[in-house]
Protein backbone atom coordinates (compact mmCIF):
# COMPACT_ATOMS: atom_id res chain seq x y z
CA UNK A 1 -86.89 74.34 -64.13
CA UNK A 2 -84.38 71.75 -64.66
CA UNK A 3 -82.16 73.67 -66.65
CA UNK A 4 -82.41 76.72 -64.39
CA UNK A 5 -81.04 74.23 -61.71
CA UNK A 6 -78.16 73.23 -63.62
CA UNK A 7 -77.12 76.61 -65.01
CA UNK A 8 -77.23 77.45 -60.90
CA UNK A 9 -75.18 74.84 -60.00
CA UNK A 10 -72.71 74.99 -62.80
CA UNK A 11 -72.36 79.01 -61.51
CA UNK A 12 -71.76 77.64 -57.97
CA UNK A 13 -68.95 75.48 -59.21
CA UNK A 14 -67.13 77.68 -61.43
CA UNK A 15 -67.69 80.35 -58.70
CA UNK A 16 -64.22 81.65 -57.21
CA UNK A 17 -63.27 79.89 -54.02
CA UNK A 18 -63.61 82.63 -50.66
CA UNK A 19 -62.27 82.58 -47.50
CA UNK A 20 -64.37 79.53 -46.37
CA UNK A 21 -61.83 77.41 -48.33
CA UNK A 22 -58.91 79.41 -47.02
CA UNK A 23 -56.01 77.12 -45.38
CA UNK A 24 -56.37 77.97 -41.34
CA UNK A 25 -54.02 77.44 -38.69
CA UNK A 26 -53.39 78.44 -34.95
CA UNK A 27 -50.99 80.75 -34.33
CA UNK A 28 -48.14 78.89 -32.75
CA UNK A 29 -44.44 80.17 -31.73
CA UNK A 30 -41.45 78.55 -32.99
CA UNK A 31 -41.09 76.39 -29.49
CA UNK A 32 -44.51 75.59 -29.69
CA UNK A 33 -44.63 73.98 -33.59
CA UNK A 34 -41.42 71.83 -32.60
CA UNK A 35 -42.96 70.72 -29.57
CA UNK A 36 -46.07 69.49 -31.73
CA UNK A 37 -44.33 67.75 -34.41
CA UNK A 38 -42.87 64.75 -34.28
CA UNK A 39 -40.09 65.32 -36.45
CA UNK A 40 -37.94 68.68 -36.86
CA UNK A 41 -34.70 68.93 -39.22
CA UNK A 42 -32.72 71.59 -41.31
CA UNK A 43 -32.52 70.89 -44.83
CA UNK A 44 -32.16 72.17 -48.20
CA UNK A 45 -34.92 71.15 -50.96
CA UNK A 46 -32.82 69.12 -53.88
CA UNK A 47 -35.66 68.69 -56.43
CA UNK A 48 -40.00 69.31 -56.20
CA UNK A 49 -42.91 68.25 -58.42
CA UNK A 50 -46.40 68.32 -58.27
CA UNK A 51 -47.75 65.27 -58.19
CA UNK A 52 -51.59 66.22 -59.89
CA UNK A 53 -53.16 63.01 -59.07
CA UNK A 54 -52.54 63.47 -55.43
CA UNK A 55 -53.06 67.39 -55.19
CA UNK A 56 -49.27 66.96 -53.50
CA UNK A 57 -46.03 68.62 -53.95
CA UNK A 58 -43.57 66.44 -53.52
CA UNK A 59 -39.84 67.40 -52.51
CA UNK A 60 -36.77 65.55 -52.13
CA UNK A 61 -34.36 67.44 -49.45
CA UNK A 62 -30.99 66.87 -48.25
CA UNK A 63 -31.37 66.80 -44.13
CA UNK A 64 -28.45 69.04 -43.30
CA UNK A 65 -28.85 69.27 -39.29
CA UNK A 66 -31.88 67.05 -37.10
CA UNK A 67 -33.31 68.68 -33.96
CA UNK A 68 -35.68 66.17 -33.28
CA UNK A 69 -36.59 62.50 -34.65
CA UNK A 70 -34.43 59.63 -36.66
CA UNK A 71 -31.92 61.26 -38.71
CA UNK A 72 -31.78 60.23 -42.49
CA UNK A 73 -29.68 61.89 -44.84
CA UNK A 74 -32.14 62.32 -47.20
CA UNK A 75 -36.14 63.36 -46.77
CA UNK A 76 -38.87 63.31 -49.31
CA UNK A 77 -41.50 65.40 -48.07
CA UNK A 78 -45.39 65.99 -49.26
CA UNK A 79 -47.39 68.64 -48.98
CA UNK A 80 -50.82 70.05 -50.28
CA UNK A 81 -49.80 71.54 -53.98
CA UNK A 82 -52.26 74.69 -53.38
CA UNK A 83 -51.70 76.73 -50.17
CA UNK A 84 -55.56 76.88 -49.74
CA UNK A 85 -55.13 73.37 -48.46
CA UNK A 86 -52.47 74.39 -46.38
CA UNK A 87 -49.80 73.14 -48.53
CA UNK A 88 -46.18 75.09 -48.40
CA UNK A 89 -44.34 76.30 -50.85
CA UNK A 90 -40.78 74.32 -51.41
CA UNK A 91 -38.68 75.76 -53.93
CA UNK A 92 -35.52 73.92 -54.90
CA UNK A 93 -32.21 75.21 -53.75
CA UNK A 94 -33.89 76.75 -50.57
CA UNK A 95 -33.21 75.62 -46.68
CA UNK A 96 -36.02 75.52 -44.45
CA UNK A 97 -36.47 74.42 -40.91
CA UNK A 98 -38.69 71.34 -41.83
CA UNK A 99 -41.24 69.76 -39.70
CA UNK A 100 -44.03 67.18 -39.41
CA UNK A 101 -44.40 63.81 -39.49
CA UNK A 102 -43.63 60.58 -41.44
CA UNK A 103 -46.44 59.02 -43.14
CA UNK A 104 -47.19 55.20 -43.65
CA UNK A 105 -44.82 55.52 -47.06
CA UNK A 106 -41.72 56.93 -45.30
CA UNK A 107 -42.47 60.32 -46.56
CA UNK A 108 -42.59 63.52 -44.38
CA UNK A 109 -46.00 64.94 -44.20
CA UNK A 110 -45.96 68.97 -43.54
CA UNK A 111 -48.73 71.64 -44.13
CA UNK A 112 -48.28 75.74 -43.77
CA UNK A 113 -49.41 75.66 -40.52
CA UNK A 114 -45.97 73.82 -38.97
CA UNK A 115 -43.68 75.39 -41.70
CA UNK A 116 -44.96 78.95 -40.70
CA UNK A 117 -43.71 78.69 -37.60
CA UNK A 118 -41.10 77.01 -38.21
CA UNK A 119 -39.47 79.35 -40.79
CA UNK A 120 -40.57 82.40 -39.55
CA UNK A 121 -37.00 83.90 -37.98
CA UNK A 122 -35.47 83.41 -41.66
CA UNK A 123 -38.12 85.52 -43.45
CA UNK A 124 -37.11 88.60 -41.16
């Protein structure tokens, strides 16, 4: 019986992940994501690496223009490294509308459901 227990659970974990661990967000408008982040800028991603140990991708961007928040020349921003956690893709050498807010080490903290928004009139 015990075995048949762990063979179960070892099937459970190596099962693939569904839609219950799917990234979900509400549906916001532009207007709406920079009214519900604290900080909104214009920038263009320098360098990014995953940083394993955190599940983070971590991306140092140039801030080009700031809309809203304490300008700094220079951002790093964090995200989840998988988008199932809601982490965004930031590939280096690509501008984005960037938004979010800074966490307790001075990095910005974004997820897919701000950038979505946020970037949304460039994808068309």
């Amino acid at each position: 019986m015990r075995n048949l227990l762990a063979r179960v659970a070892a099937l459970l974990v190596a099962a693939p992940a569904g839609s219950a661990l799917a990234c979900s967000c509400v549906h916001m408008s532009f207007e709406e994501a920079v009214a519900q982040t604290s900080v909104v800028f214009e920038g263009r991603v320098l360098e990014a690496r995953d940083i394993a140990d955190e599940r983070s991708l971590v991306a140092r961007v140039d801030a080009l223009a700031w809309r809203k928040g304490r300008p700094r020349r220079s951002v790093v921003v964090v995200t989840a490294s998988a988008s199932v956690m809601c982490g965004y893709p930031l590939v280096p050498g690509r501008s984005y509308t960037f938004g979010g807010a800074f966490d307790r080490r001075g990095r910005l903290a974004t997820n897919m459901c701000v950038m979505v928004p946020l970037n949304a009139r460039r994808a068309r």
